[in-house]
N, C-alpha and C. Protein backbone atom coordinates (compact mmCIF):
# COMPACT_ATOMS: atom_id res chain seq x y z
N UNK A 1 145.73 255.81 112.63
CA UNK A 1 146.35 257.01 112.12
C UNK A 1 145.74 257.41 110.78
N UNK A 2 145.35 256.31 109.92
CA UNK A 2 144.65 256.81 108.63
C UNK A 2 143.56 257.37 108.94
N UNK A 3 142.55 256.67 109.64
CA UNK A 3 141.60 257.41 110.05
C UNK A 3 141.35 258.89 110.15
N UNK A 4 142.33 258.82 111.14
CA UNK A 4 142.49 260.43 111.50
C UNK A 4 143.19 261.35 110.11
N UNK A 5 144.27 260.99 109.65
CA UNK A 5 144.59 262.15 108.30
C UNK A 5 143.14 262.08 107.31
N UNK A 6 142.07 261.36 107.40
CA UNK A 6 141.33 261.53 107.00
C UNK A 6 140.39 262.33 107.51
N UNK A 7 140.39 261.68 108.39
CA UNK A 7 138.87 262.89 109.75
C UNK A 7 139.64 264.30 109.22
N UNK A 8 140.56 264.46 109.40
CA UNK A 8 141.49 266.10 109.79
C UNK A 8 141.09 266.85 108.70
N UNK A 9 141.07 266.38 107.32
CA UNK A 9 140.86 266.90 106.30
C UNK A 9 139.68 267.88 106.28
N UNK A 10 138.55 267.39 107.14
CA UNK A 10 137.55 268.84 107.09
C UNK A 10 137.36 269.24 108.20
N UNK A 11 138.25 269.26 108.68
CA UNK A 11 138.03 270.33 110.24
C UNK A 11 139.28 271.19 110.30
N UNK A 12 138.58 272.74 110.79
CA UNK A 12 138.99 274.03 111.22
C UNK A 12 139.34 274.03 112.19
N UNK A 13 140.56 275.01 112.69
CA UNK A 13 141.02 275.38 113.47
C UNK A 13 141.44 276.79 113.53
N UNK A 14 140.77 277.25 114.45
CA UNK A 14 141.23 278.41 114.88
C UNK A 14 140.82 279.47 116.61
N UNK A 15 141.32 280.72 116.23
CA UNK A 15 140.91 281.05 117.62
C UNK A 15 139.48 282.08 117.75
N UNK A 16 139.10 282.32 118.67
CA UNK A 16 137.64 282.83 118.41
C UNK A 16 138.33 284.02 118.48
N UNK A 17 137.41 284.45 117.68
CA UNK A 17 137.34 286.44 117.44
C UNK A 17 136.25 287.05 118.66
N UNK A 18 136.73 287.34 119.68
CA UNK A 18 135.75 287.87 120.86
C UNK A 18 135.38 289.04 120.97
N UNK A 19 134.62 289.61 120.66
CA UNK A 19 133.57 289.18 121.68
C UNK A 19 132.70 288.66 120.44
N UNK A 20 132.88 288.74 118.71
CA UNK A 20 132.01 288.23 118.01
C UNK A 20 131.99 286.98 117.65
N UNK A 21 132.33 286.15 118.61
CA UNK A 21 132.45 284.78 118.47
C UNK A 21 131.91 284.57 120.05
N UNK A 22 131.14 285.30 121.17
CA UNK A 22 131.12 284.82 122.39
C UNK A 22 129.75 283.83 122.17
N UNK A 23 129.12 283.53 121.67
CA UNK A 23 128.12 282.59 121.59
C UNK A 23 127.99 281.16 121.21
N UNK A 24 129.62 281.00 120.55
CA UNK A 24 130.35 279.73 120.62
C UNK A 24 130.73 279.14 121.70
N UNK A 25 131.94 280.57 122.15
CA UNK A 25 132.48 280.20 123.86
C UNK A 25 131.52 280.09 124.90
N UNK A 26 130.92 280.72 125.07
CA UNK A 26 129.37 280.41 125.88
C UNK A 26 129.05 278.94 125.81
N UNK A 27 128.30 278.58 124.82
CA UNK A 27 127.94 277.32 124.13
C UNK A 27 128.75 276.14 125.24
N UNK A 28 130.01 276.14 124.70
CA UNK A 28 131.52 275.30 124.99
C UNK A 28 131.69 275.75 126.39
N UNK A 29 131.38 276.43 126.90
CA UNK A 29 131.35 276.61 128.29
C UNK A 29 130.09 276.32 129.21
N UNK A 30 129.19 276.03 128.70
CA UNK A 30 127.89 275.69 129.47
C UNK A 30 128.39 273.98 129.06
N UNK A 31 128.21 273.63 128.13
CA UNK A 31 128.22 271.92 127.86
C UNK A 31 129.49 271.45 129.27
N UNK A 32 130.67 272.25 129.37
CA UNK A 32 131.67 271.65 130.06
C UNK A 32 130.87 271.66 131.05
N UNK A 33 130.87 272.90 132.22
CA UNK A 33 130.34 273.15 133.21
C UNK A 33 129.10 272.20 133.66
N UNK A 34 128.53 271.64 132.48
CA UNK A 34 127.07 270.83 132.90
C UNK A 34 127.74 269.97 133.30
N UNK A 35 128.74 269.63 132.62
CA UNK A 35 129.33 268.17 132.68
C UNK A 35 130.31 267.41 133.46
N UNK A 36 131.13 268.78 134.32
CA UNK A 36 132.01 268.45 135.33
C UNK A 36 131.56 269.37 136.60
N UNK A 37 130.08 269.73 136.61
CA UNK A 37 128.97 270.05 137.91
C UNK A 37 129.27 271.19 138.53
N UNK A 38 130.02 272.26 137.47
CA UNK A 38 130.31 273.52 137.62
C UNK A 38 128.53 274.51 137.18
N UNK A 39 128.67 275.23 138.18
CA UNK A 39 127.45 276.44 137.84
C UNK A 39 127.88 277.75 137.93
N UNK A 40 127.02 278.16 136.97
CA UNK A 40 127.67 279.59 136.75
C UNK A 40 126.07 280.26 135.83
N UNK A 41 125.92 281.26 136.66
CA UNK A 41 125.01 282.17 135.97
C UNK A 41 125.49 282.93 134.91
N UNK A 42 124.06 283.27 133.80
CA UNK A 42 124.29 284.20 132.54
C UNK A 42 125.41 285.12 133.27
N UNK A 43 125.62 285.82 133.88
CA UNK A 43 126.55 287.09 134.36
C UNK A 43 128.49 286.35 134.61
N UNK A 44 127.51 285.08 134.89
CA UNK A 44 129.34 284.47 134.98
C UNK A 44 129.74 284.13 133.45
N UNK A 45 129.04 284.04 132.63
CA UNK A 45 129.61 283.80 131.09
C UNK A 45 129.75 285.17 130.27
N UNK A 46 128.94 285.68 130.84
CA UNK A 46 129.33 287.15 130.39
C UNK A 46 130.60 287.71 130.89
N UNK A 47 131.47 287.51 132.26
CA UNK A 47 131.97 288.12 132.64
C UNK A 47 133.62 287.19 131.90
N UNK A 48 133.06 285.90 131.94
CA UNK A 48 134.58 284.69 130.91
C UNK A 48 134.44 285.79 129.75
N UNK A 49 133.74 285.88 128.59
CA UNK A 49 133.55 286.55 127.41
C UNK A 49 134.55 288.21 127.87
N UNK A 50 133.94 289.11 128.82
CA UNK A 50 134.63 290.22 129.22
C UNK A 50 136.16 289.76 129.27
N UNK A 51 136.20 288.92 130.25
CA UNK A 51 138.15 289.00 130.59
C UNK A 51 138.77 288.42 129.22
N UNK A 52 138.01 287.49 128.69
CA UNK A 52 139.11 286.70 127.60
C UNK A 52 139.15 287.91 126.80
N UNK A 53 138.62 288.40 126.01
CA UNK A 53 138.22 289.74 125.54
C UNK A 53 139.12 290.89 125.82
N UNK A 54 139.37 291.07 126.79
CA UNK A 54 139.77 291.71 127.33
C UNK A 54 141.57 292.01 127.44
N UNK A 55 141.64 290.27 127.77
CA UNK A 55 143.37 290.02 127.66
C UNK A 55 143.06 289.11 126.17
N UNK A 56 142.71 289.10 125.27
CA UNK A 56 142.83 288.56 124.10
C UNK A 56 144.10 288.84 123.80
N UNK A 57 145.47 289.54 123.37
CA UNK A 57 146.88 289.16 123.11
C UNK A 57 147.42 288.45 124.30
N UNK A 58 146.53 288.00 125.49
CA UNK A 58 147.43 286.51 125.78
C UNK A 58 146.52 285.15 125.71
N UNK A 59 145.09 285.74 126.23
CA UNK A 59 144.53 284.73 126.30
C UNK A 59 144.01 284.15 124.68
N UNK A 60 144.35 282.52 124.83
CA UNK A 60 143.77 282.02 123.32
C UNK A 60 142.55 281.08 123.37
N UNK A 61 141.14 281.31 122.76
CA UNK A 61 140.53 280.62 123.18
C UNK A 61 140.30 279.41 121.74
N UNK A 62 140.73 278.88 121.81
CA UNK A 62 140.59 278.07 120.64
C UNK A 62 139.80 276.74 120.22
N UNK A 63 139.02 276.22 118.89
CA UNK A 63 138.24 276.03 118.84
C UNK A 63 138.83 275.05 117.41
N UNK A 64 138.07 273.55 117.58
CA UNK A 64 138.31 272.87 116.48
C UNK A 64 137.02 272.76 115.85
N UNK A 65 136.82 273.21 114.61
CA UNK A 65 135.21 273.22 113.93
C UNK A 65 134.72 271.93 112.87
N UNK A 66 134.17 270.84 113.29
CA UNK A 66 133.51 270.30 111.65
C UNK A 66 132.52 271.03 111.51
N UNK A 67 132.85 271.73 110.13
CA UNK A 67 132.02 272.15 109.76
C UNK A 67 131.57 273.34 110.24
N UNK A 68 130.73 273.75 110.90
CA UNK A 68 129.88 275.12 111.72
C UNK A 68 129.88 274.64 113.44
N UNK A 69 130.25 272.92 113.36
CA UNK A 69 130.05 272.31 114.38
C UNK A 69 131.56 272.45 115.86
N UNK A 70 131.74 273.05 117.04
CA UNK A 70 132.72 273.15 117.69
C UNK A 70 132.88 271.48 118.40
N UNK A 71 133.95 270.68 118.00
CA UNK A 71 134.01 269.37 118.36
C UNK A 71 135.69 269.41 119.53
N UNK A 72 136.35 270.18 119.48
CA UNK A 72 137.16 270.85 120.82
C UNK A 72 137.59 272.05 120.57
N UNK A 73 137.85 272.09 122.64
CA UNK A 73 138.54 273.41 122.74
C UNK A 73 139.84 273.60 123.49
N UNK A 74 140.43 274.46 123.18
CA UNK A 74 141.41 274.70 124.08
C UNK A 74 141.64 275.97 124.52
N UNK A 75 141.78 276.47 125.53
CA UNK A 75 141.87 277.29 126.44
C UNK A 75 143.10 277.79 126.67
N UNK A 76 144.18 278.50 126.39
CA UNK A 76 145.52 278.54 126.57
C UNK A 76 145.90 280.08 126.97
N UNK A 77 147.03 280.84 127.56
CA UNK A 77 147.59 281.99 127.80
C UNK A 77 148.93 281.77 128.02
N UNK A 78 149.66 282.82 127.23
CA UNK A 78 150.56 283.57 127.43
C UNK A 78 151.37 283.75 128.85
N UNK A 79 152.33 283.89 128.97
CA UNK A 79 153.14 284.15 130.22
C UNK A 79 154.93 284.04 130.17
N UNK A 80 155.49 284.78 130.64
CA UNK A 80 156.58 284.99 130.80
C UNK A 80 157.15 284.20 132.14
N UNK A 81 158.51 283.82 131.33
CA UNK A 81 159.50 282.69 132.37
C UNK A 81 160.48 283.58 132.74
N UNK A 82 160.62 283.77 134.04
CA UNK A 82 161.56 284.68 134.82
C UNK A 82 162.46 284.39 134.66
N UNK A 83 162.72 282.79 134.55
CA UNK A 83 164.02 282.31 134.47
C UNK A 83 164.64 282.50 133.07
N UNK A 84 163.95 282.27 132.30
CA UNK A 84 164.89 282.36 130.98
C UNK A 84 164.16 283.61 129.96
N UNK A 85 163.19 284.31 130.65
CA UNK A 85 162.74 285.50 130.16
C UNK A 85 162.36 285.26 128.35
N UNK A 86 161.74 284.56 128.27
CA UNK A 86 160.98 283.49 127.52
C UNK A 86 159.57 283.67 127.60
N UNK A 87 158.61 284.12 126.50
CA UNK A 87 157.22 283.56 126.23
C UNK A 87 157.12 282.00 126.51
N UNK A 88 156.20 281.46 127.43
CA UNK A 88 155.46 280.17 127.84
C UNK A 88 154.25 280.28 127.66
N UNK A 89 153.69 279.14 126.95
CA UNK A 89 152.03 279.16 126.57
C UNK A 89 151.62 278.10 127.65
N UNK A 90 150.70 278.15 128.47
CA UNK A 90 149.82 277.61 129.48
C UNK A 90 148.68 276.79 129.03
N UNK A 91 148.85 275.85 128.62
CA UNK A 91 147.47 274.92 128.20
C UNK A 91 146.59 274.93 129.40
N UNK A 92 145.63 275.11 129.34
CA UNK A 92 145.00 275.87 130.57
C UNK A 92 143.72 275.05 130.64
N UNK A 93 142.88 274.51 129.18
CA UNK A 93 142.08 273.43 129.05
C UNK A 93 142.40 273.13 128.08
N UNK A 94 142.10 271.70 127.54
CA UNK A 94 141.31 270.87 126.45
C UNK A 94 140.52 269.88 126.93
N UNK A 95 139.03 270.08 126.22
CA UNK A 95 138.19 269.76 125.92
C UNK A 95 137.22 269.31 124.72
N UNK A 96 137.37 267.76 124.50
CA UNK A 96 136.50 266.94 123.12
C UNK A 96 135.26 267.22 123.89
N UNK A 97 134.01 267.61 122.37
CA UNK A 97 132.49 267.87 123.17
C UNK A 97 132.47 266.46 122.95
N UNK A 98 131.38 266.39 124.15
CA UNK A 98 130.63 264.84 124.14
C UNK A 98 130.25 264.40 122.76
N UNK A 99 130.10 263.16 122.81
CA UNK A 99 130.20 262.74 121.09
C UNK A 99 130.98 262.81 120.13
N UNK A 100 132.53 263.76 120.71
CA UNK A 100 132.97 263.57 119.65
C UNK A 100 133.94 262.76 120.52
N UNK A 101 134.28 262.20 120.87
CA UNK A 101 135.32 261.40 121.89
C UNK A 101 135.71 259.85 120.61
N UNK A 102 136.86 259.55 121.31
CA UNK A 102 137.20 258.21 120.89
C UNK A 102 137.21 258.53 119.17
N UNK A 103 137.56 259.19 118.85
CA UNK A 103 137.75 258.91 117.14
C UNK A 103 139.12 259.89 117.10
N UNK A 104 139.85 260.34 117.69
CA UNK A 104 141.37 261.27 117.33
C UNK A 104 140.98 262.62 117.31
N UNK A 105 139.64 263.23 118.13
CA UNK A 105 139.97 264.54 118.26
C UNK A 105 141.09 265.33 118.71
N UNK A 106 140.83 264.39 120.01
CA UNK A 106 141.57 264.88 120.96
C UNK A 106 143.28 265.26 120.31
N UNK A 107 143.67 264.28 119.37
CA UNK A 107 145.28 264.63 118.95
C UNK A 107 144.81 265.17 117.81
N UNK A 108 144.02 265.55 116.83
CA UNK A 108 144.36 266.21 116.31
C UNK A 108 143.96 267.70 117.02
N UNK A 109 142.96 268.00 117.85
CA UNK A 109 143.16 269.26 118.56
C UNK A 109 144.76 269.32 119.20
N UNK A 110 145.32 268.67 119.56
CA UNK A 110 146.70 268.98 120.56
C UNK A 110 147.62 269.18 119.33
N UNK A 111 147.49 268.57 117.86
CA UNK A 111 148.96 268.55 117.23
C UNK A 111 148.70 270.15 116.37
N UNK A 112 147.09 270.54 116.55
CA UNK A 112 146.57 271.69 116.22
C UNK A 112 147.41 272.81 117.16
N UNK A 113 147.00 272.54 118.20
CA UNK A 113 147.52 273.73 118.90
C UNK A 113 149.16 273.66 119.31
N UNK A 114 150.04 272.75 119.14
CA UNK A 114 151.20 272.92 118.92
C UNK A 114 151.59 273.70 117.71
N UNK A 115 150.87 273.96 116.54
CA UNK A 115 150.93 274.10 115.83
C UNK A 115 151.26 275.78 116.20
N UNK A 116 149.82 276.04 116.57
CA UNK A 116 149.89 277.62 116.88
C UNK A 116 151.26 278.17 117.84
N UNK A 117 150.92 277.02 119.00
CA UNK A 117 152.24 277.70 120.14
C UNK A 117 153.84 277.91 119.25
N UNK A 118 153.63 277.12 118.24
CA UNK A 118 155.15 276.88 117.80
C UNK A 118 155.45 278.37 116.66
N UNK A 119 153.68 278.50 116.27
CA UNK A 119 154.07 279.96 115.03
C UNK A 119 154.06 281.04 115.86
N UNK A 120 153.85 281.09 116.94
CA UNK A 120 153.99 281.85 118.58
C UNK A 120 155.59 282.16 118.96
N UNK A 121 156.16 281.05 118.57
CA UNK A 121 157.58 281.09 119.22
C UNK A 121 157.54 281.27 120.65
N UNK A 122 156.65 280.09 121.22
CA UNK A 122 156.90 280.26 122.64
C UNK A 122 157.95 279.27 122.79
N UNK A 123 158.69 279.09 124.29
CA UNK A 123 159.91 278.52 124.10
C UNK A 123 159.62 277.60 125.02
N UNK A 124 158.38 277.47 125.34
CA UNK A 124 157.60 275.92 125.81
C UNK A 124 156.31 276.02 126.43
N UNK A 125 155.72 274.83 127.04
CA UNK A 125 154.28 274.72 126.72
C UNK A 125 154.39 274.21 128.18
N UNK A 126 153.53 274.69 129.16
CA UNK A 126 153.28 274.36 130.73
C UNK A 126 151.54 273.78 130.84
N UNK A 127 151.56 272.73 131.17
CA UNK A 127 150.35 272.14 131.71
C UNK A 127 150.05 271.54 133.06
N UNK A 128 148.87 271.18 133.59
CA UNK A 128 148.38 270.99 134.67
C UNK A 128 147.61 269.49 134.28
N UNK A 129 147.69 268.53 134.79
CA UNK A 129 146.81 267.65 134.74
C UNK A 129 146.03 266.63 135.78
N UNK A 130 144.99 266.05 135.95
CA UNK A 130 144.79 264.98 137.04
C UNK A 130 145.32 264.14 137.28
N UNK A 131 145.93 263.13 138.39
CA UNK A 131 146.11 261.77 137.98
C UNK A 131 145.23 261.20 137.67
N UNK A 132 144.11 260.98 137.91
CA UNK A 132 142.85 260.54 137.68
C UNK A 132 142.30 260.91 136.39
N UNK A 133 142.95 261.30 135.58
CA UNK A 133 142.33 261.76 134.08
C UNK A 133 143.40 260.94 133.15
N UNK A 134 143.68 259.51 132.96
CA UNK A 134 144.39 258.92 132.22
C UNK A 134 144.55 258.94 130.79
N UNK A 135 143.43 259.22 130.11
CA UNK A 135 143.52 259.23 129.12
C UNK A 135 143.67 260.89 128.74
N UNK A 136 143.72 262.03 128.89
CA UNK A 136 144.02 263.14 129.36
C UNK A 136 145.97 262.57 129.28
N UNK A 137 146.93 261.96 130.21
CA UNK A 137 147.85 261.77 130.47
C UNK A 137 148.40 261.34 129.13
N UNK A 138 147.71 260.38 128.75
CA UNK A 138 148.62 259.35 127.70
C UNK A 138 148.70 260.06 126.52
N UNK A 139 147.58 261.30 126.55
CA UNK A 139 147.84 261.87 124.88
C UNK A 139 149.04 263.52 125.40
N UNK A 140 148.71 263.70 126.60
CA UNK A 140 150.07 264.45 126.34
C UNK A 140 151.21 263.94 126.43
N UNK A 141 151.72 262.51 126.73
CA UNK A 141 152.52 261.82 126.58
C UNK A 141 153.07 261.40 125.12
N UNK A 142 151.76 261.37 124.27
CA UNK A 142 151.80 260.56 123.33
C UNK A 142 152.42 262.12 122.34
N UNK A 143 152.20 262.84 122.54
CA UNK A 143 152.80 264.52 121.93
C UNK A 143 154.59 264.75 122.62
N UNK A 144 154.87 264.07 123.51
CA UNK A 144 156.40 264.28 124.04
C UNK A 144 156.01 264.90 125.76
N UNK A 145 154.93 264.91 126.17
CA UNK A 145 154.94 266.09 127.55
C UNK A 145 155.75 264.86 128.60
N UNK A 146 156.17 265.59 129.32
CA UNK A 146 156.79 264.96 130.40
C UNK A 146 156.51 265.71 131.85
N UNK A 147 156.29 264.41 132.78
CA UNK A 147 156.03 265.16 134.24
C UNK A 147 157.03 265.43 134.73
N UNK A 148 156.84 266.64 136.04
CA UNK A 148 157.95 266.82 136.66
C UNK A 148 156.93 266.13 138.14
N UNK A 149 157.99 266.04 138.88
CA UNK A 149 157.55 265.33 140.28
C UNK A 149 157.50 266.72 141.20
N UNK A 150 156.26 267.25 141.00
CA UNK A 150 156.05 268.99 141.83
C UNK A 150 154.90 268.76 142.81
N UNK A 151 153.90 269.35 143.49
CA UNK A 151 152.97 269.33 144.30
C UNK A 151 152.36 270.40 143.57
N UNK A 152 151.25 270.23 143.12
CA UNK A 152 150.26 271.12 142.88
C UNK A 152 149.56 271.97 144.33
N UNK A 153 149.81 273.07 144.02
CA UNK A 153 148.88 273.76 145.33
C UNK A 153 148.53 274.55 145.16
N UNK A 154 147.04 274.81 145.87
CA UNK A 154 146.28 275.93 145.36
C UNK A 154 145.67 276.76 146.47
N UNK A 155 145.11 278.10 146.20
CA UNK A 155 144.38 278.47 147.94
C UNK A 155 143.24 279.34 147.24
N UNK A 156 142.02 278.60 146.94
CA UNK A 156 140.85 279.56 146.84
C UNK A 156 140.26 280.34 147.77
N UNK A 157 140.84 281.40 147.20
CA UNK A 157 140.49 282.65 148.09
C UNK A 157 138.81 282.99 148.03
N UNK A 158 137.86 282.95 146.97
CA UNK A 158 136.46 283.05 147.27
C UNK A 158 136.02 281.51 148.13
N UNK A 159 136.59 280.62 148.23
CA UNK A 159 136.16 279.75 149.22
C UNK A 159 136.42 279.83 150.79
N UNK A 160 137.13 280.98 150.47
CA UNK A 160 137.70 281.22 152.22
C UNK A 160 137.37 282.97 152.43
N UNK A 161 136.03 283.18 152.45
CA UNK A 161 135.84 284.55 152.77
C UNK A 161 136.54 285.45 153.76
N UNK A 162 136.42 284.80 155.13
CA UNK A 162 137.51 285.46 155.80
C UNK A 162 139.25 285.67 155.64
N UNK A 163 139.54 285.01 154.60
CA UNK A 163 140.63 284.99 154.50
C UNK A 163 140.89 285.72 153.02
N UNK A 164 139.94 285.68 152.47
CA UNK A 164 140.01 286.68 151.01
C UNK A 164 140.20 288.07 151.66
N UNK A 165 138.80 288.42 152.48
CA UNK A 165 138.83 289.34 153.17
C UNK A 165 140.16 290.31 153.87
N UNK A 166 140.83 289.49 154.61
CA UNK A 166 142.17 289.57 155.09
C UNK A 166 142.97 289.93 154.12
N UNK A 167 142.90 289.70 153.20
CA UNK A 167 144.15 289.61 152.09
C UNK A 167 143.70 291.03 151.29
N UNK A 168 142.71 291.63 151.43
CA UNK A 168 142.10 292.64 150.74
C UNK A 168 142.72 293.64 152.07
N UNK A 169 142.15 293.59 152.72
CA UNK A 169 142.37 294.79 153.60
C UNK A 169 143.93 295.22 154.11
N UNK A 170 144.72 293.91 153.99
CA UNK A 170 145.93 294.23 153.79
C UNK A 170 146.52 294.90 152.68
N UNK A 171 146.03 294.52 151.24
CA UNK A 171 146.45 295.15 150.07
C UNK A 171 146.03 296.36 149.96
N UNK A 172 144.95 296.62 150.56
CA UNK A 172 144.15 298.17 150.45
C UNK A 172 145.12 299.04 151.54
N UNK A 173 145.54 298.63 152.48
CA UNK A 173 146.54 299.36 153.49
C UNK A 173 147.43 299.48 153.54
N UNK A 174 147.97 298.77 152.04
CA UNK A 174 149.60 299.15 151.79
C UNK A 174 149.48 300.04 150.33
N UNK A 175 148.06 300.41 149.74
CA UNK A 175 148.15 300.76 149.05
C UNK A 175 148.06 302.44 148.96
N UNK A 176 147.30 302.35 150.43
CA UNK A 176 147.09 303.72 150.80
C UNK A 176 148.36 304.49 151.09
């Protein structure tokens, strides 16, 4: 713990200013993508830069700096709870860059961005995680997160052309 109130002392936090900060997010988005065997052409980082940009009052792209140096990120948005009609912030990623691992980024990026969600007044914080990502688990544990016993499910629609397809031509025929 000393360690870290020490590390913390010269590192920044904040959120990128987009689109004049997209050469950071770029950056932080090619290193991930190399690294968990995601590809994506110049036009696909251009087009992350467009949407975040775009929905910037929800989407937060945030960024822990030594120095000039981006050592994590977090990825987060905005969203409304039907049920209690409540702002919810969506941790959506965090990510320590390689090399900076194993020294307390990782919590001080998370006690960072509680920080923000809380001057947000969101009225709670929704995440997604692997089982297979343990150490991922133990530090949102180690912040208070708690699981619920749910089924994650998902249906990629660009992986299922005919069925994206389907789902288009229906929406286009009820729209007419």
């Amino acid at each position: 713990m000393h360690d870290e109130a020490i590390r913390e002392t010269g590192l920044n936090f904040r959120k990128l200013n987009l689109p004049a900060d997209r050469e950071i997010l770029i950056r932080i988005h090619r290193i991930y993508d190399r690294e968990y065997g995601f590809s994506r052409d110049a036009s696909g980082y251009e087009i992350l830069v467009e949407t975040l940009t775009r929905h910037g009052d929800i989407y937060h792209p945030l960024v822990l700096f030594d120095g000039s140096e981006a050592v994590g990120y977090i990825r987060a948005y905005d969203r409304l709870s039907a049920s209690s009609c409540d702002i919810v912030i969506m941790l959506d990623l965090v990510y320590v860059l390689p090399g900076h691992r194993g020294h307390g980024i990782g919590k001080i990026l998370l006690r960072r961005f509680l920080e923000f969600a809380a001057s947000r007044r969101c009225a709670r914080i929704d995440l997604l995680t692997d089982h297979d990502n343990p150490a991922a688990v133990q530090l949102y544990r180690h912040f208070g997160f708690r699981g619920r016993d749910r089924f994650q499910m998902i249906l990629f629609l660009k992986d299922q052309p005919d069925l994206a397809a389907y789902f288009e031509r229906r929406l286009r025929n009820n729209t007419s």
